[in-house]
PDB file of N, CA and C in Angstrom:
ATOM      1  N   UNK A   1      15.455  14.724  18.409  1.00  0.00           N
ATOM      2  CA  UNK A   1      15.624  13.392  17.877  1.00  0.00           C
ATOM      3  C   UNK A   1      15.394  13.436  16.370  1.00  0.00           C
ATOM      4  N   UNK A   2      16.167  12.952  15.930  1.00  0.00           N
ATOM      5  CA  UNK A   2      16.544  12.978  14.146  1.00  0.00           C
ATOM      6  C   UNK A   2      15.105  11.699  14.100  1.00  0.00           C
ATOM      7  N   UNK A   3      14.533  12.123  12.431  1.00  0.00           N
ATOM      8  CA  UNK A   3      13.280  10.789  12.512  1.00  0.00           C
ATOM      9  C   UNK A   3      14.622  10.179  11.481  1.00  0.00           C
ATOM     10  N   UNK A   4      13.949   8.607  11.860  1.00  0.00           N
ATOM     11  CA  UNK A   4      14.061   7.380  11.305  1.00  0.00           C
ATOM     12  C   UNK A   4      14.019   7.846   9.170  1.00  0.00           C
ATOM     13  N   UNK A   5      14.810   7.252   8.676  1.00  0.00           N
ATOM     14  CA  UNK A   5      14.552   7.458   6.925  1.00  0.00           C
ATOM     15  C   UNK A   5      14.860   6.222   6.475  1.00  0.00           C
ATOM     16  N   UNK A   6      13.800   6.009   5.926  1.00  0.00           N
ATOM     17  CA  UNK A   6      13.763   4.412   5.491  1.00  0.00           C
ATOM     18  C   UNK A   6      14.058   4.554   3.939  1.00  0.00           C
ATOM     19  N   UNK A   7      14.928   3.062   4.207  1.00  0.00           N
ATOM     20  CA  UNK A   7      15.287   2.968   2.498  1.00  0.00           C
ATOM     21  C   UNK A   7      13.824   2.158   1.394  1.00  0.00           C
ATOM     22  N   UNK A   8      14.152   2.804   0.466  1.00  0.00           N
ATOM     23  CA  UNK A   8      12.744   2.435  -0.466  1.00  0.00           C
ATOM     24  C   UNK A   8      12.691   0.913  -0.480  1.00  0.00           C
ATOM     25  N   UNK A   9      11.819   0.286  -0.655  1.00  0.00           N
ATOM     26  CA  UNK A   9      11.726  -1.129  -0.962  1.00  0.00           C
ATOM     27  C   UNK A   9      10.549  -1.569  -1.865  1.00  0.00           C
ATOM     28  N   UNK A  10      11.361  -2.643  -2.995  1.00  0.00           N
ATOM     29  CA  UNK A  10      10.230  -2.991  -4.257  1.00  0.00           C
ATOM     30  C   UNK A  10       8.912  -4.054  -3.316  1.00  0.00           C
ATOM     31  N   UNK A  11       7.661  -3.492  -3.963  1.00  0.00           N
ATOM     32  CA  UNK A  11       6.252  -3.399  -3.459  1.00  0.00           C
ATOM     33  C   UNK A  11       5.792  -4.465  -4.466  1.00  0.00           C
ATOM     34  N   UNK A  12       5.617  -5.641  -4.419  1.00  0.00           N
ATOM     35  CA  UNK A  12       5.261  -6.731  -5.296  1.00  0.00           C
ATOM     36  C   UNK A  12       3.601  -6.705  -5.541  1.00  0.00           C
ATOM     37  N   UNK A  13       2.820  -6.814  -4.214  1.00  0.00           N
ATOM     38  CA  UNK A  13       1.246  -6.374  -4.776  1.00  0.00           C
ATOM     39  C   UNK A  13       0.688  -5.110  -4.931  1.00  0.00           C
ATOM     40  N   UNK A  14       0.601  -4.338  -6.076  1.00  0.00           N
ATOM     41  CA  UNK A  14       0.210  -3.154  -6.831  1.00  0.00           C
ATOM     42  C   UNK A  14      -1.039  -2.892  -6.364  1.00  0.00           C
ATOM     43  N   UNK A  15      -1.611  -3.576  -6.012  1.00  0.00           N
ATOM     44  CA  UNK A  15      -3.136  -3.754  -6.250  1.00  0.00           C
ATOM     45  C   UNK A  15      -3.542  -2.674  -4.626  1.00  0.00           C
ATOM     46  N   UNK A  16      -2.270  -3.070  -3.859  1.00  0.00           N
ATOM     47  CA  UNK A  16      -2.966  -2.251  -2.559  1.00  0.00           C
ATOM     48  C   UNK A  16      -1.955  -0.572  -2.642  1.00  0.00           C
ATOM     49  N   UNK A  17      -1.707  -0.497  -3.414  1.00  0.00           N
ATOM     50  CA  UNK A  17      -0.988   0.992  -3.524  1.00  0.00           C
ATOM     51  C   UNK A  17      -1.657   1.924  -4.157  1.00  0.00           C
ATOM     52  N   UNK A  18      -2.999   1.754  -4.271  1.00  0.00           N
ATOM     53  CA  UNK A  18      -3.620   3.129  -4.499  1.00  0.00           C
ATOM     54  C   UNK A  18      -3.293   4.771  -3.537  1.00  0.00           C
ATOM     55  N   UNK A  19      -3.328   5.632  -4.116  1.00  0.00           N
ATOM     56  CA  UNK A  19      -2.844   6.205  -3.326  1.00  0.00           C
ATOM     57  C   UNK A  19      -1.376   6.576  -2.248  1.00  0.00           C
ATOM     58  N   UNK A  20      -0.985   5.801  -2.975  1.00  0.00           N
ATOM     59  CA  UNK A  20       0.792   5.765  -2.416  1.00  0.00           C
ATOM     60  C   UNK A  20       1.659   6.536  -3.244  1.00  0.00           C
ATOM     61  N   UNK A  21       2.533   7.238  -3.127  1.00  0.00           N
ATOM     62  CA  UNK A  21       3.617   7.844  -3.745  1.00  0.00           C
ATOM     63  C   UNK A  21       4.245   6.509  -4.143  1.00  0.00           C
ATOM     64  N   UNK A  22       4.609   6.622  -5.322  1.00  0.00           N
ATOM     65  CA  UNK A  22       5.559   5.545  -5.812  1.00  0.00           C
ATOM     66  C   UNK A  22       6.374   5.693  -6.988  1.00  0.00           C
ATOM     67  N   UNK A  23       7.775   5.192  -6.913  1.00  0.00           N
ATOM     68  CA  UNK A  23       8.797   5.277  -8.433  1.00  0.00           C
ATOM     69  C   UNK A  23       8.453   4.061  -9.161  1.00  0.00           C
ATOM     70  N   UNK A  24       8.492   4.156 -10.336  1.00  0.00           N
ATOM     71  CA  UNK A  24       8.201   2.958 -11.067  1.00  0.00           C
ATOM     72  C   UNK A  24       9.555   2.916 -11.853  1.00  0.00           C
ATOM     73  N   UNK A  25       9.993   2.381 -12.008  1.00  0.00           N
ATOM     74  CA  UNK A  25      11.716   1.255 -12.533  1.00  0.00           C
ATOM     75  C   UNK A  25      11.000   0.792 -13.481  1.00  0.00           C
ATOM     76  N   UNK A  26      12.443   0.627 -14.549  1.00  0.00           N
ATOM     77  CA  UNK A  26      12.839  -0.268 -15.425  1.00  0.00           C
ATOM     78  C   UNK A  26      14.153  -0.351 -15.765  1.00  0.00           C
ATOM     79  N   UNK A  27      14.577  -1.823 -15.536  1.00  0.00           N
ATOM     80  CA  UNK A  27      16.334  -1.777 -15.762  1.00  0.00           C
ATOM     81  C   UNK A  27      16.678  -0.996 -14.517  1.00  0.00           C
ATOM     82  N   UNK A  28      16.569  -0.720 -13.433  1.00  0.00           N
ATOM     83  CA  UNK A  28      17.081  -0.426 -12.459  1.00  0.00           C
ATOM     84  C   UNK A  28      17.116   1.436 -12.884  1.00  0.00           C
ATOM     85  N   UNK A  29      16.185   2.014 -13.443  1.00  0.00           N
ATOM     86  CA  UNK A  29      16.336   2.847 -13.626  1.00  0.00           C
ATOM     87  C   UNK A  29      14.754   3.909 -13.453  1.00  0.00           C
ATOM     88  N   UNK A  30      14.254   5.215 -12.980  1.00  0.00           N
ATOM     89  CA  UNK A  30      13.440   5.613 -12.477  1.00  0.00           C
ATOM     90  C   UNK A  30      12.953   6.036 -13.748  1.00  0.00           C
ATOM     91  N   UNK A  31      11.650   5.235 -14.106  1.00  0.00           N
ATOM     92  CA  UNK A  31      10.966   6.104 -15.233  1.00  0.00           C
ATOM     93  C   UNK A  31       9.866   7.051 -15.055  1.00  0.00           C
ATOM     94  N   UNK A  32       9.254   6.812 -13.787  1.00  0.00           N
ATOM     95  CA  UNK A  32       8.284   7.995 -13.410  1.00  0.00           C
ATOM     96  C   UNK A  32       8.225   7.969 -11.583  1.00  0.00           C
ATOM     97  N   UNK A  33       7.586   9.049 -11.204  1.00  0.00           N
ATOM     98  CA  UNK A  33       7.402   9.187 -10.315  1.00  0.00           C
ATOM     99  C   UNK A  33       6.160  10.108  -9.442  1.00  0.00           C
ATOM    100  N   UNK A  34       5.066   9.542  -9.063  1.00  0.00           N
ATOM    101  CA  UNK A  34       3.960  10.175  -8.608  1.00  0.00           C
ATOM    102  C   UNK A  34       3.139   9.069  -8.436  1.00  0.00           C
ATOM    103  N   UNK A  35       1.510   9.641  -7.561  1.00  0.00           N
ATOM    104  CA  UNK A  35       0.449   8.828  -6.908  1.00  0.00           C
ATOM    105  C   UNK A  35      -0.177   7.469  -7.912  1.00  0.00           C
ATOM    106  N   UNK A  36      -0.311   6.777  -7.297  1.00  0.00           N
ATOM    107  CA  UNK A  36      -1.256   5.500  -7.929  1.00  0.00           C
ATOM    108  C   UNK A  36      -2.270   5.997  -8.050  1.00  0.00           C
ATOM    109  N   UNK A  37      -3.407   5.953  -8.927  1.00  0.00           N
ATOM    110  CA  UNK A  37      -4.264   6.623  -9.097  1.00  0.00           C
ATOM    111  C   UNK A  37      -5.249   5.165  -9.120  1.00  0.00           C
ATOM    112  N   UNK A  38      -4.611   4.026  -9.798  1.00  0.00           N
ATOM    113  CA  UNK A  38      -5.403   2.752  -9.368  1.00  0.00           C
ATOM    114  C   UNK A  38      -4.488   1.342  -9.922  1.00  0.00           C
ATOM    115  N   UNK A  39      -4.937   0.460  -9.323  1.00  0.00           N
ATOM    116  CA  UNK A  39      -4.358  -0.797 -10.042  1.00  0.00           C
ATOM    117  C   UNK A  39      -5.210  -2.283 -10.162  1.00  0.00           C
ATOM    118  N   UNK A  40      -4.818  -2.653 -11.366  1.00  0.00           N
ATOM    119  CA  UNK A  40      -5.384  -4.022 -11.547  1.00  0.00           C
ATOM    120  C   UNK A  40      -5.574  -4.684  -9.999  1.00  0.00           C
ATOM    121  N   UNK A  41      -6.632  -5.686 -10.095  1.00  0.00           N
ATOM    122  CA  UNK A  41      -6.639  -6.595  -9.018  1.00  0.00           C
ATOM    123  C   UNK A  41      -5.786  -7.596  -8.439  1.00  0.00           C
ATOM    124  N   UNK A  42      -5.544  -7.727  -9.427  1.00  0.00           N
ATOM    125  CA  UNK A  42      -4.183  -9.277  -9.559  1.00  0.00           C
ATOM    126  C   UNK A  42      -2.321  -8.285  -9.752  1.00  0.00           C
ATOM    127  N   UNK A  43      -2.965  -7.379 -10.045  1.00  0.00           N
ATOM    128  CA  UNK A  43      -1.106  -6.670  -9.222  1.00  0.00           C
ATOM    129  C   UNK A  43      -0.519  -6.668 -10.914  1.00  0.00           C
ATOM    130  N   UNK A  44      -1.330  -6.977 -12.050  1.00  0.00           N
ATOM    131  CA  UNK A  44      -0.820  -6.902 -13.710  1.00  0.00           C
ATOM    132  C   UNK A  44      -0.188  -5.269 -14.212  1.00  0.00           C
ATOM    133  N   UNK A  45      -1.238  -4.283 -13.359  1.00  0.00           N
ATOM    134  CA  UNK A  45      -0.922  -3.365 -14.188  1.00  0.00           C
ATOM    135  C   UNK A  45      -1.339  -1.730 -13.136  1.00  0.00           C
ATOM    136  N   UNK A  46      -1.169  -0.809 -13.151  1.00  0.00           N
ATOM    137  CA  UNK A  46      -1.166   0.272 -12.522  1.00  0.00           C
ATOM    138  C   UNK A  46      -1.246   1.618 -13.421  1.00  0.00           C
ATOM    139  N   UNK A  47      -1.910   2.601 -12.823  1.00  0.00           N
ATOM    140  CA  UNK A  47      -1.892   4.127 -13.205  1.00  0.00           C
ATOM    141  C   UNK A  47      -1.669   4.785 -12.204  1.00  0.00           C
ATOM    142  N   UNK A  48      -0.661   5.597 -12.831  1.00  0.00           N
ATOM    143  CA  UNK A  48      -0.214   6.728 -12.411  1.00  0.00           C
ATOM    144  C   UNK A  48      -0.955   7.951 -12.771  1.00  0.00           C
ATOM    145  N   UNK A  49      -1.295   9.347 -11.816  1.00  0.00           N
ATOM    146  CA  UNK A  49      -2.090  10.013 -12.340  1.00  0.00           C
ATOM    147  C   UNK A  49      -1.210  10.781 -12.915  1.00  0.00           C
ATOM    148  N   UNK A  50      -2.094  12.279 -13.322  1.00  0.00           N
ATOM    149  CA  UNK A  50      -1.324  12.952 -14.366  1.00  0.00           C
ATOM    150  C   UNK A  50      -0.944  14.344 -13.276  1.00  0.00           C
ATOM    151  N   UNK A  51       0.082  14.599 -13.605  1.00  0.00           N
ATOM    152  CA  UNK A  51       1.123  15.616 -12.330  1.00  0.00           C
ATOM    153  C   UNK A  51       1.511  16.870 -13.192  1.00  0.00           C
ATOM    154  N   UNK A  52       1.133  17.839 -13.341  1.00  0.00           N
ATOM    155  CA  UNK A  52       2.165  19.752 -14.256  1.00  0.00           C
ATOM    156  C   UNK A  52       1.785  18.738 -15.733  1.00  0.00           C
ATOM    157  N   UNK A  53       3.157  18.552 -16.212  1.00  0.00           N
ATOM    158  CA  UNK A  53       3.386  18.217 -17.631  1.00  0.00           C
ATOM    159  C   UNK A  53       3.192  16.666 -18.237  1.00  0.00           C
ATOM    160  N   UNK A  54       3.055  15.535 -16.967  1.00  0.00           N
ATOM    161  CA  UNK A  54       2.753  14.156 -16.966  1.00  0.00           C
ATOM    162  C   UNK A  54       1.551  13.617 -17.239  1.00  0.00           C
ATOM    163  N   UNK A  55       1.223  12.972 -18.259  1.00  0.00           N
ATOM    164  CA  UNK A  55      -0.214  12.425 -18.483  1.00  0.00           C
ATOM    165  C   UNK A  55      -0.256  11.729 -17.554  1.00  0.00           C
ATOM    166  N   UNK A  56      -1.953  11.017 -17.628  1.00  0.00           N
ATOM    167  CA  UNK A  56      -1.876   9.692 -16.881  1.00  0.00           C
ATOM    168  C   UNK A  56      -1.547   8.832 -17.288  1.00  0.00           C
ATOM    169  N   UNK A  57      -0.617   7.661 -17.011  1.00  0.00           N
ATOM    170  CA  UNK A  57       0.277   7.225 -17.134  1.00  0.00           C
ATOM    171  C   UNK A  57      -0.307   5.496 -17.018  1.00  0.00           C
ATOM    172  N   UNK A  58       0.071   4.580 -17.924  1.00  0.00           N
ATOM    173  CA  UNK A  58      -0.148   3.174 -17.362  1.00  0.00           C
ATOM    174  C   UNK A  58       1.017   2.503 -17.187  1.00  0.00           C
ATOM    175  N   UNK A  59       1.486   1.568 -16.329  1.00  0.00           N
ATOM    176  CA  UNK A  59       2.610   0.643 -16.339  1.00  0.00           C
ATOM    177  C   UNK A  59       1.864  -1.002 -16.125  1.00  0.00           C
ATOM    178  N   UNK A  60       2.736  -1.717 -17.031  1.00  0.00           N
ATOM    179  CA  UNK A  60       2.218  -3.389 -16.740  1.00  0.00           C
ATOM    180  C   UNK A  60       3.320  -4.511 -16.546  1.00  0.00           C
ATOM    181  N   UNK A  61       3.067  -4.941 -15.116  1.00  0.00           N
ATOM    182  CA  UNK A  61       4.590  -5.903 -14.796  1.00  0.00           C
ATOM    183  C   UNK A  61       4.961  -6.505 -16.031  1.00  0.00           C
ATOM    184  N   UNK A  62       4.405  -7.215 -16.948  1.00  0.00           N
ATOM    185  CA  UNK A  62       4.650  -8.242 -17.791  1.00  0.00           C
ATOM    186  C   UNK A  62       6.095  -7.276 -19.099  1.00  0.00           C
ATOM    187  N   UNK A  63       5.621  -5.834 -18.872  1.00  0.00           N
ATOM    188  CA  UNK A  63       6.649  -5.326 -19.718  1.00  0.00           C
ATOM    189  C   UNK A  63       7.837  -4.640 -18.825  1.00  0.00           C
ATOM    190  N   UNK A  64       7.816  -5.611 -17.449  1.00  0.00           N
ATOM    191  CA  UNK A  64       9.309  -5.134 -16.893  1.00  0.00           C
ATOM    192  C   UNK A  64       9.216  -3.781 -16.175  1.00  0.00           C
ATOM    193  N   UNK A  65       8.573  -3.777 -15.511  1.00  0.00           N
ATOM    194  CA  UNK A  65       8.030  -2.466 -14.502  1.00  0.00           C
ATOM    195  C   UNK A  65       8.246  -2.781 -13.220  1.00  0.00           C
ATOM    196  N   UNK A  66       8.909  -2.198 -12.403  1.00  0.00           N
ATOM    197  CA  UNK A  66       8.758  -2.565 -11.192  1.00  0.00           C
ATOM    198  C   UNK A  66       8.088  -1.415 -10.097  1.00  0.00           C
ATOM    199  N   UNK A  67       7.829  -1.717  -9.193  1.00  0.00           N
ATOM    200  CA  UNK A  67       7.208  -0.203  -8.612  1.00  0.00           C
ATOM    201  C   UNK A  67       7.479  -0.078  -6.709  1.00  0.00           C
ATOM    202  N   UNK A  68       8.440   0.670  -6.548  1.00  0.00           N
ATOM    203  CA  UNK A  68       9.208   1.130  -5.277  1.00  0.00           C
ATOM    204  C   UNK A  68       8.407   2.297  -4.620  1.00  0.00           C
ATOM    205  N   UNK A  69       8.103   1.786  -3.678  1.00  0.00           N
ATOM    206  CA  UNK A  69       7.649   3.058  -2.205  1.00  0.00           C
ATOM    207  C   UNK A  69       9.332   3.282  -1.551  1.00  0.00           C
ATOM    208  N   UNK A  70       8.668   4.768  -1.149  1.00  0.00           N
ATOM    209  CA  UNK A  70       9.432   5.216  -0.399  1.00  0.00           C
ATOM    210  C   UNK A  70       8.455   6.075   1.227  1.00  0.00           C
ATOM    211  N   UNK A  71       9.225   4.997   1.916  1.00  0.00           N
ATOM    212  CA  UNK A  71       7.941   5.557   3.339  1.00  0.00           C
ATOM    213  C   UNK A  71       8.788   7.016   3.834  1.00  0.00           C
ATOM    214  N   UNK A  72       7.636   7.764   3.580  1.00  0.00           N
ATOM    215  CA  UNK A  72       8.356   9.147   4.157  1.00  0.00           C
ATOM    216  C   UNK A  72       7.357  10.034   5.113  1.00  0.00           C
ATOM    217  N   UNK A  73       7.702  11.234   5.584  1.00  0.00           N
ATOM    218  CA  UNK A  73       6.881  11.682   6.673  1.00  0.00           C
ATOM    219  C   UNK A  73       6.253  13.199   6.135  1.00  0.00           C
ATOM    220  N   UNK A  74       5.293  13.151   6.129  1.00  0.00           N
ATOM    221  CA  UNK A  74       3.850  14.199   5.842  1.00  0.00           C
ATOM    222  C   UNK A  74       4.131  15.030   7.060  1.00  0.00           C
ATOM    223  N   UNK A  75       3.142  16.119   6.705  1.00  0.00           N
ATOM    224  CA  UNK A  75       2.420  17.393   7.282  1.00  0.00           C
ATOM    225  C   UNK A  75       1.534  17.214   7.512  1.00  0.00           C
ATOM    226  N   UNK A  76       0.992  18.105   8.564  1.00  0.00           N
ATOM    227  CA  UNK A  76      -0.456  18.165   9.083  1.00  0.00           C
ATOM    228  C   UNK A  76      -0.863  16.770  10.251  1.00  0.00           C
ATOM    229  N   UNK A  77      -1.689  16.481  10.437  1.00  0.00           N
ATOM    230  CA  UNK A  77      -2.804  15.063  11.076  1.00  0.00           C
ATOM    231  C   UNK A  77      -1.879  14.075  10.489  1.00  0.00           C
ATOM    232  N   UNK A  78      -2.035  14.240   9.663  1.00  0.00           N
ATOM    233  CA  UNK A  78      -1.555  12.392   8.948  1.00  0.00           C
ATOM    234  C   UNK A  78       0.244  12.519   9.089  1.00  0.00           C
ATOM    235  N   UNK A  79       0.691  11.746   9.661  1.00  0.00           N
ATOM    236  CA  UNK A  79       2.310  11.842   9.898  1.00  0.00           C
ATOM    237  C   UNK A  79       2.686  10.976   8.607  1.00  0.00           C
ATOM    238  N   UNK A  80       2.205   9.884   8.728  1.00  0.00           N
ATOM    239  CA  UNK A  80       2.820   9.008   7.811  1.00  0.00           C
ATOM    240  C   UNK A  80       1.420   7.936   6.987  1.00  0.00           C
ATOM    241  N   UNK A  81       2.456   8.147   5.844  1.00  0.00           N
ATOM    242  CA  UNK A  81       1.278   7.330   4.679  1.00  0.00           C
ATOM    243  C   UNK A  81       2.076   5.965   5.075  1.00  0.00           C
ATOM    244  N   UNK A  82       1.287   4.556   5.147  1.00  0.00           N
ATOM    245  CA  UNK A  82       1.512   3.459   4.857  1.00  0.00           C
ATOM    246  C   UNK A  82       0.664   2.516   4.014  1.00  0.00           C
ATOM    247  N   UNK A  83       1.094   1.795   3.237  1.00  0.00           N
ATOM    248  CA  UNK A  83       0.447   0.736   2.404  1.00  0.00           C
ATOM    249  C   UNK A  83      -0.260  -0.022   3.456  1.00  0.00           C
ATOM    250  N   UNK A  84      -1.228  -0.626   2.810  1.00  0.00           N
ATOM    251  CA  UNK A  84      -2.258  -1.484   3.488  1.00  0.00           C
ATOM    252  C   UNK A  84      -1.890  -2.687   4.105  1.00  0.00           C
ATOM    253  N   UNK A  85      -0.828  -3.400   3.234  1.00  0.00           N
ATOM    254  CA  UNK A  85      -0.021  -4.426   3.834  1.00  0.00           C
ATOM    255  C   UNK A  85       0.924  -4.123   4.823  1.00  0.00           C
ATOM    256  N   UNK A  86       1.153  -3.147   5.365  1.00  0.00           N
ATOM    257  CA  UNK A  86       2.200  -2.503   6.607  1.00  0.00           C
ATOM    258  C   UNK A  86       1.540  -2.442   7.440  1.00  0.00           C
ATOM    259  N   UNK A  87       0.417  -1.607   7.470  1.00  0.00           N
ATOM    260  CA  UNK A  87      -0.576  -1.672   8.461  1.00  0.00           C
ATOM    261  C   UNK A  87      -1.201  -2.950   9.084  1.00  0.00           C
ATOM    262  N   UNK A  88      -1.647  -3.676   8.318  1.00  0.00           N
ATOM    263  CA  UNK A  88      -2.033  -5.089   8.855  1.00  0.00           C
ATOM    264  C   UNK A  88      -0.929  -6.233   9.096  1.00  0.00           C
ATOM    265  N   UNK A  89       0.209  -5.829   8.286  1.00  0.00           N
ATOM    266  CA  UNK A  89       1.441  -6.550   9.504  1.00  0.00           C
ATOM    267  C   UNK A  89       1.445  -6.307  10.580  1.00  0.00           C
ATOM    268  N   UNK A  90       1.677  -5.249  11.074  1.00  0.00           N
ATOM    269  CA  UNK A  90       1.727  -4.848  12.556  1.00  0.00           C
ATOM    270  C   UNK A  90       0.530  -5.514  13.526  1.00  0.00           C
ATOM    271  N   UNK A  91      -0.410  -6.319  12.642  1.00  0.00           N
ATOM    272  CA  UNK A  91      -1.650  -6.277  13.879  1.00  0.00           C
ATOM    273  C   UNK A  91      -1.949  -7.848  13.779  1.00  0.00           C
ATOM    274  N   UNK A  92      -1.832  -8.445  14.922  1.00  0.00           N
ATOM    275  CA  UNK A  92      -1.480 -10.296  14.630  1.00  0.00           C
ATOM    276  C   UNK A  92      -2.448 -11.173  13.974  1.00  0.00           C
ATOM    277  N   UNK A  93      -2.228 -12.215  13.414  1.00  0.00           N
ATOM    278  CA  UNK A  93      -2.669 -12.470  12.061  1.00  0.00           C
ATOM    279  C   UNK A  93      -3.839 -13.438  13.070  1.00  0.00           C
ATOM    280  N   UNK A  94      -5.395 -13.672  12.736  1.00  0.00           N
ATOM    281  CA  UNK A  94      -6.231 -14.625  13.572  1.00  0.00           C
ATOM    282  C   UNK A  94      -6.247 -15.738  12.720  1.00  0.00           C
ATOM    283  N   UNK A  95      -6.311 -16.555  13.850  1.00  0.00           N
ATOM    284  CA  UNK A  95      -6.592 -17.815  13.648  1.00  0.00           C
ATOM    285  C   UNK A  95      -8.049 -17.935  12.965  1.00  0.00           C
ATOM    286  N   UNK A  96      -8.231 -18.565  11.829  1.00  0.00           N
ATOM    287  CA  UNK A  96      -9.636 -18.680  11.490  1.00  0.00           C
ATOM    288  C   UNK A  96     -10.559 -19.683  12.222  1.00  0.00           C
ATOM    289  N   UNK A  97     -10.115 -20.119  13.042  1.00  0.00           N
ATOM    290  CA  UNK A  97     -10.610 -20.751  13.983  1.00  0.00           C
ATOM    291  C   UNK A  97     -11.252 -20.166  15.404  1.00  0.00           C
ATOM    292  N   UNK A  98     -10.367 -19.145  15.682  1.00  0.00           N
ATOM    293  CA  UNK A  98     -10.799 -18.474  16.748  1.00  0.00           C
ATOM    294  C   UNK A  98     -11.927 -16.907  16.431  1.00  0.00           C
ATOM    295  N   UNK A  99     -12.726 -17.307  17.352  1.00  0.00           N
ATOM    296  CA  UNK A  99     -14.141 -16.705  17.229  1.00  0.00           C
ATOM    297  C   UNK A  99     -13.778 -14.932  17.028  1.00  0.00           C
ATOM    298  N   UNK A 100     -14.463 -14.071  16.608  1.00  0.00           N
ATOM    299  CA  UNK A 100     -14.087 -13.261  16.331  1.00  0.00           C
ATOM    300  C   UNK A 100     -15.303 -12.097  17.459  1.00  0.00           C
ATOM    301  N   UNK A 101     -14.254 -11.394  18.262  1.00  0.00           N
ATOM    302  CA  UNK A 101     -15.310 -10.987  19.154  1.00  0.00           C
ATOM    303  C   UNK A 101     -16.240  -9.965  18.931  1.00  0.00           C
ATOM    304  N   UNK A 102     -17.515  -9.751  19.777  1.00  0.00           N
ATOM    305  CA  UNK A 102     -18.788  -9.245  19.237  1.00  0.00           C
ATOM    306  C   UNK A 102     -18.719  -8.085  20.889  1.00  0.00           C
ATOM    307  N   UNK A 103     -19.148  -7.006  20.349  1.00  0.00           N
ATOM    308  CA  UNK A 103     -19.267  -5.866  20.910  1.00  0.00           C
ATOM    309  C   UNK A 103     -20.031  -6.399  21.992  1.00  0.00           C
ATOM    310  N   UNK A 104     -19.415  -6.246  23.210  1.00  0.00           N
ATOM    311  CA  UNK A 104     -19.938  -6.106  24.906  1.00  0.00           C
ATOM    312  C   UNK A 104     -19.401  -7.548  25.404  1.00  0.00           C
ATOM    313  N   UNK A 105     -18.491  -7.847  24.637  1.00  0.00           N
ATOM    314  CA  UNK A 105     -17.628  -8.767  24.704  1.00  0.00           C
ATOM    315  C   UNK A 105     -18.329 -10.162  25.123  1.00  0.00           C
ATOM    316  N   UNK A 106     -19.724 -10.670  24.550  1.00  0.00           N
ATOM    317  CA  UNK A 106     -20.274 -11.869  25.130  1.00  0.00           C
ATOM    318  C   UNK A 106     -19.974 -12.393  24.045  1.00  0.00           C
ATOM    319  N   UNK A 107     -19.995 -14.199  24.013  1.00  0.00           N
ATOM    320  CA  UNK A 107     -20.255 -14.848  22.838  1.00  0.00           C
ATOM    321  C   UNK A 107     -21.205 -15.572  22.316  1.00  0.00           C
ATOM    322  N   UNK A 108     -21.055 -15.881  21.571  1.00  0.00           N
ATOM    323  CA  UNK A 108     -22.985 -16.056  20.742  1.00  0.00           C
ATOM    324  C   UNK A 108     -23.484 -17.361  21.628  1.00  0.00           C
ATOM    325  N   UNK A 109     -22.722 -17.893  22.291  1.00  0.00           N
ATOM    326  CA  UNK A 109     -23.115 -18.842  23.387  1.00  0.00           C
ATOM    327  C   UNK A 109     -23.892 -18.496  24.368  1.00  0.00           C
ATOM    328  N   UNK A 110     -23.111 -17.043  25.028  1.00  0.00           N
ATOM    329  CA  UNK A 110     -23.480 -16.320  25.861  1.00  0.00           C
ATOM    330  C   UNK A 110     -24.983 -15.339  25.818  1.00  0.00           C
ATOM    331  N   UNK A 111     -25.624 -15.323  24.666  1.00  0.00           N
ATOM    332  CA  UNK A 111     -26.730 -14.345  24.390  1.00  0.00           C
ATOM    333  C   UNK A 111     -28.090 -14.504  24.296  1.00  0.00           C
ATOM    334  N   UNK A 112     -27.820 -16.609  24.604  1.00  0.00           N
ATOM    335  CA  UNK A 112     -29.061 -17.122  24.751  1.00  0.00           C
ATOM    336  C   UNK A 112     -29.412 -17.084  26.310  1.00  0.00           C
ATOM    337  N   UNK A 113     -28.094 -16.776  27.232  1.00  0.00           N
ATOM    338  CA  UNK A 113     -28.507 -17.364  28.769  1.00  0.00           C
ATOM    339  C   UNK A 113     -28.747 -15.695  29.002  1.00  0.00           C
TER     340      UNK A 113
END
């Protein structure tokens, strides 16, 4: 069975791509390419680390940066890297209303009887 190859798609919050392989664009065009090394909180600005001949690198949305994952498949244990927001899509969103359960499955109702 041939694996699945997903097409890249632009990644709007920076802030959770530490550690992600990523191209960074401008003008529709690839100006670098390698790991997040970290990013602003608010998704303003990002580093790229430094790779052979590449410093470390800063990019900041406000000067027209955009920054594209490409989900691809690893070696070893880890099959696949995913962003933090992929991962917690997959897992259904709670109601903040509904109680959040407590190991041995009683509820705090339950621990006085």
């Amino acid at each position: 069975m041939k694996p699945t190859v997903e097409a890249p798609f632009e990644h709007f919050e920076w802030s959770l791509l530490t550690n992600a392989l990523v191209e960074v664009r401008r003008d529709g065009s690839v100006i670098r390419t390698g790991l997040v090394e970290d990013a602003m909180p608010d998704s303003s600005a990002l580093w790229i680390s430094a790779a052979a001949n590449d410093p470390r690198q800063m990019f900041e949305a406000s000067e027209g940066y955009k920054v594209w994952v490409l989900p691809q498949e690893l070696t070893g244990t880890l099959r696949y890297r995913m962003v933090t927001k992929e991962i917690c899509k997959a897992s259904p969103e709670r109601n903040a209303d509904q109680p959040v359960p407590r190991s041995g499955g009683k509820d705090q109702g339950d621990a006085a009887s």
